[in-house]
Protein backbone atom coordinates (compact mmCIF):
# COMPACT_ATOMS: atom_id res chain seq x y z
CA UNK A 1 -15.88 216.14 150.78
CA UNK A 2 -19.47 215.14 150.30
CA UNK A 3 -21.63 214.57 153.15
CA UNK A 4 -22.53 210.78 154.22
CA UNK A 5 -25.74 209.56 153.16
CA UNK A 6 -27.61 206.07 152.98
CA UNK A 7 -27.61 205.13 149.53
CA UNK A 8 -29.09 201.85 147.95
CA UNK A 9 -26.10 198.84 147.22
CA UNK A 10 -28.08 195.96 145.85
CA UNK A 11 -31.30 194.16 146.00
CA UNK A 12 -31.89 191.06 148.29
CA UNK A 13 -32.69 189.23 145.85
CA UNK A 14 -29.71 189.79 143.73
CA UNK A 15 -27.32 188.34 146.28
CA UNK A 16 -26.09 185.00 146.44
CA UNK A 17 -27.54 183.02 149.57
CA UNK A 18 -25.03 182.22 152.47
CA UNK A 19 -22.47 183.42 150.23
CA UNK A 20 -20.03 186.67 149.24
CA UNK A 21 -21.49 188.39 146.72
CA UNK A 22 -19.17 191.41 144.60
CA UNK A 23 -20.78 194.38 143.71
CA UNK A 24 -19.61 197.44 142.28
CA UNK A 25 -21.16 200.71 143.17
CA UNK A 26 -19.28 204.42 142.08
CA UNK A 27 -16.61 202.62 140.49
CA UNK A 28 -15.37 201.20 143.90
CA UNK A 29 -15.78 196.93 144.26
CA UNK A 30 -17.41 196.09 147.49
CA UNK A 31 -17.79 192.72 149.06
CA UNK A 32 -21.42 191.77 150.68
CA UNK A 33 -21.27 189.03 153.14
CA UNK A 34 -24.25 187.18 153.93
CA UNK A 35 -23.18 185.82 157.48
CA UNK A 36 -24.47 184.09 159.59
CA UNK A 37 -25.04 186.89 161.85
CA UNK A 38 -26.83 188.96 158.71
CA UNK A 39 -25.39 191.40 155.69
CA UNK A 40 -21.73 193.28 156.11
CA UNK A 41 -19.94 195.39 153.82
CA UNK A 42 -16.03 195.70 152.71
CA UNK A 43 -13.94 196.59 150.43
CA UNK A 44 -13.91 193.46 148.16
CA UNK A 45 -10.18 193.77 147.83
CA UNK A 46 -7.76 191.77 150.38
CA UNK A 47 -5.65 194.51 152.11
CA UNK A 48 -2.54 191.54 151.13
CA UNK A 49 -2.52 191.66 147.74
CA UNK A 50 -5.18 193.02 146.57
CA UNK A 51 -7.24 190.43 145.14
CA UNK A 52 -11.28 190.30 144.59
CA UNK A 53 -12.18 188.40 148.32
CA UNK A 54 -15.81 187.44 146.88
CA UNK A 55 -13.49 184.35 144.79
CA UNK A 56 -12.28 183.19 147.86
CA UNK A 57 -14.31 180.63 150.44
CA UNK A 58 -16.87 181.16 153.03
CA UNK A 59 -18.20 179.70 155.60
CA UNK A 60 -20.70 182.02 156.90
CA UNK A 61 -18.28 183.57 158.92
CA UNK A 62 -15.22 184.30 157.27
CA UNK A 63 -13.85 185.40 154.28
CA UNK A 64 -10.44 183.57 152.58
CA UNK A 65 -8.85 185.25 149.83
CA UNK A 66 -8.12 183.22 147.24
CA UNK A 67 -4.53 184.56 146.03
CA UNK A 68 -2.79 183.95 149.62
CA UNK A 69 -5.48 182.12 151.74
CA UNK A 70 -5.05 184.97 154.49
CA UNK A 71 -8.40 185.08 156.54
CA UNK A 72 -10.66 187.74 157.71
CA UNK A 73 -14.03 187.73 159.64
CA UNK A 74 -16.62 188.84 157.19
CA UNK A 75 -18.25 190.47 160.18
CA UNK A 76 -15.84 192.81 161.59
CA UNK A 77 -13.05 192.91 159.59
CA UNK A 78 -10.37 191.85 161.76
CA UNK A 79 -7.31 189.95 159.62
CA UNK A 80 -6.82 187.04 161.39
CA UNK A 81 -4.35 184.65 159.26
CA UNK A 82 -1.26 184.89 157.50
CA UNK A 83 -0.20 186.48 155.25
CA UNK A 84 -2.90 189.52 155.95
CA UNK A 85 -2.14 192.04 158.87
CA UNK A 86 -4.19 194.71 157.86
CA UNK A 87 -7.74 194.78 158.45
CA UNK A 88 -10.46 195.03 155.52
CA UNK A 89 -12.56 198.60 155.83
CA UNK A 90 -15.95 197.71 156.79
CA UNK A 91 -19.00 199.81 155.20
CA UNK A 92 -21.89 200.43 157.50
CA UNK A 93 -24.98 198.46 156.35
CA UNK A 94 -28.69 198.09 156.80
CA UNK A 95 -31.86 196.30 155.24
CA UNK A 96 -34.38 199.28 153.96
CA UNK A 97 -37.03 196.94 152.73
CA UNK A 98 -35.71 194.72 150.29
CA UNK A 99 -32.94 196.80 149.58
CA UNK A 100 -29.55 196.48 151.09
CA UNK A 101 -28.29 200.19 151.60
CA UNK A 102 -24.80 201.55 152.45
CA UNK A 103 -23.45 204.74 154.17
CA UNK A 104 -20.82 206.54 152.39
């Protein structure tokens, strides 16, 4: 397995303000979240059904897929309505400049 490194996601300026914004990095779909409490990363796919989360609403604090209307919180993860049980896998984040980098 690879070693973890910090590796550049998107630009700033490419994401969509107050909004989820899909990008797809390595062949993988990730969801970026700008939240009211700044940038997260997950897997853009609801752990339900699997569809793309960045279709669903947002209100700056959580994420509604748009297959099922199960709920998470963009910020941590946590599932928290039906029909999803299963949490989303967050990817750590961080601002490097104007540069939104992940570590996988």
């Amino acid at each position: 397995m690879a070693e973890k490194r910090w590796q550049a996601l998107i630009e700033l300026s490419a994401l969509e303000p107050d909004d989820a914004t899909p990008v797809e990095f390595n062949g993988r779909l990730f969801g970026v979240y700008d939240t009211i409490d700044g940038y997260f990363v997950s897997d853009a796919r609801c752990t339900h059904a699997g569809a793309n989360l960045c279709d669903g609403y947002f209100d700056g604090k959580h994420i509604e897929c748009p297959l099922h209307q199960g709920l998470f919180d963009a910020r941590t993860g946590t599932a928290i309505a039906a029909p999803v049980t299963r949490n989303l896998r967050m990817i750590e984040c961080r601002v490097n400049g104007d540069v939104l980098e992940i570590y996988l």
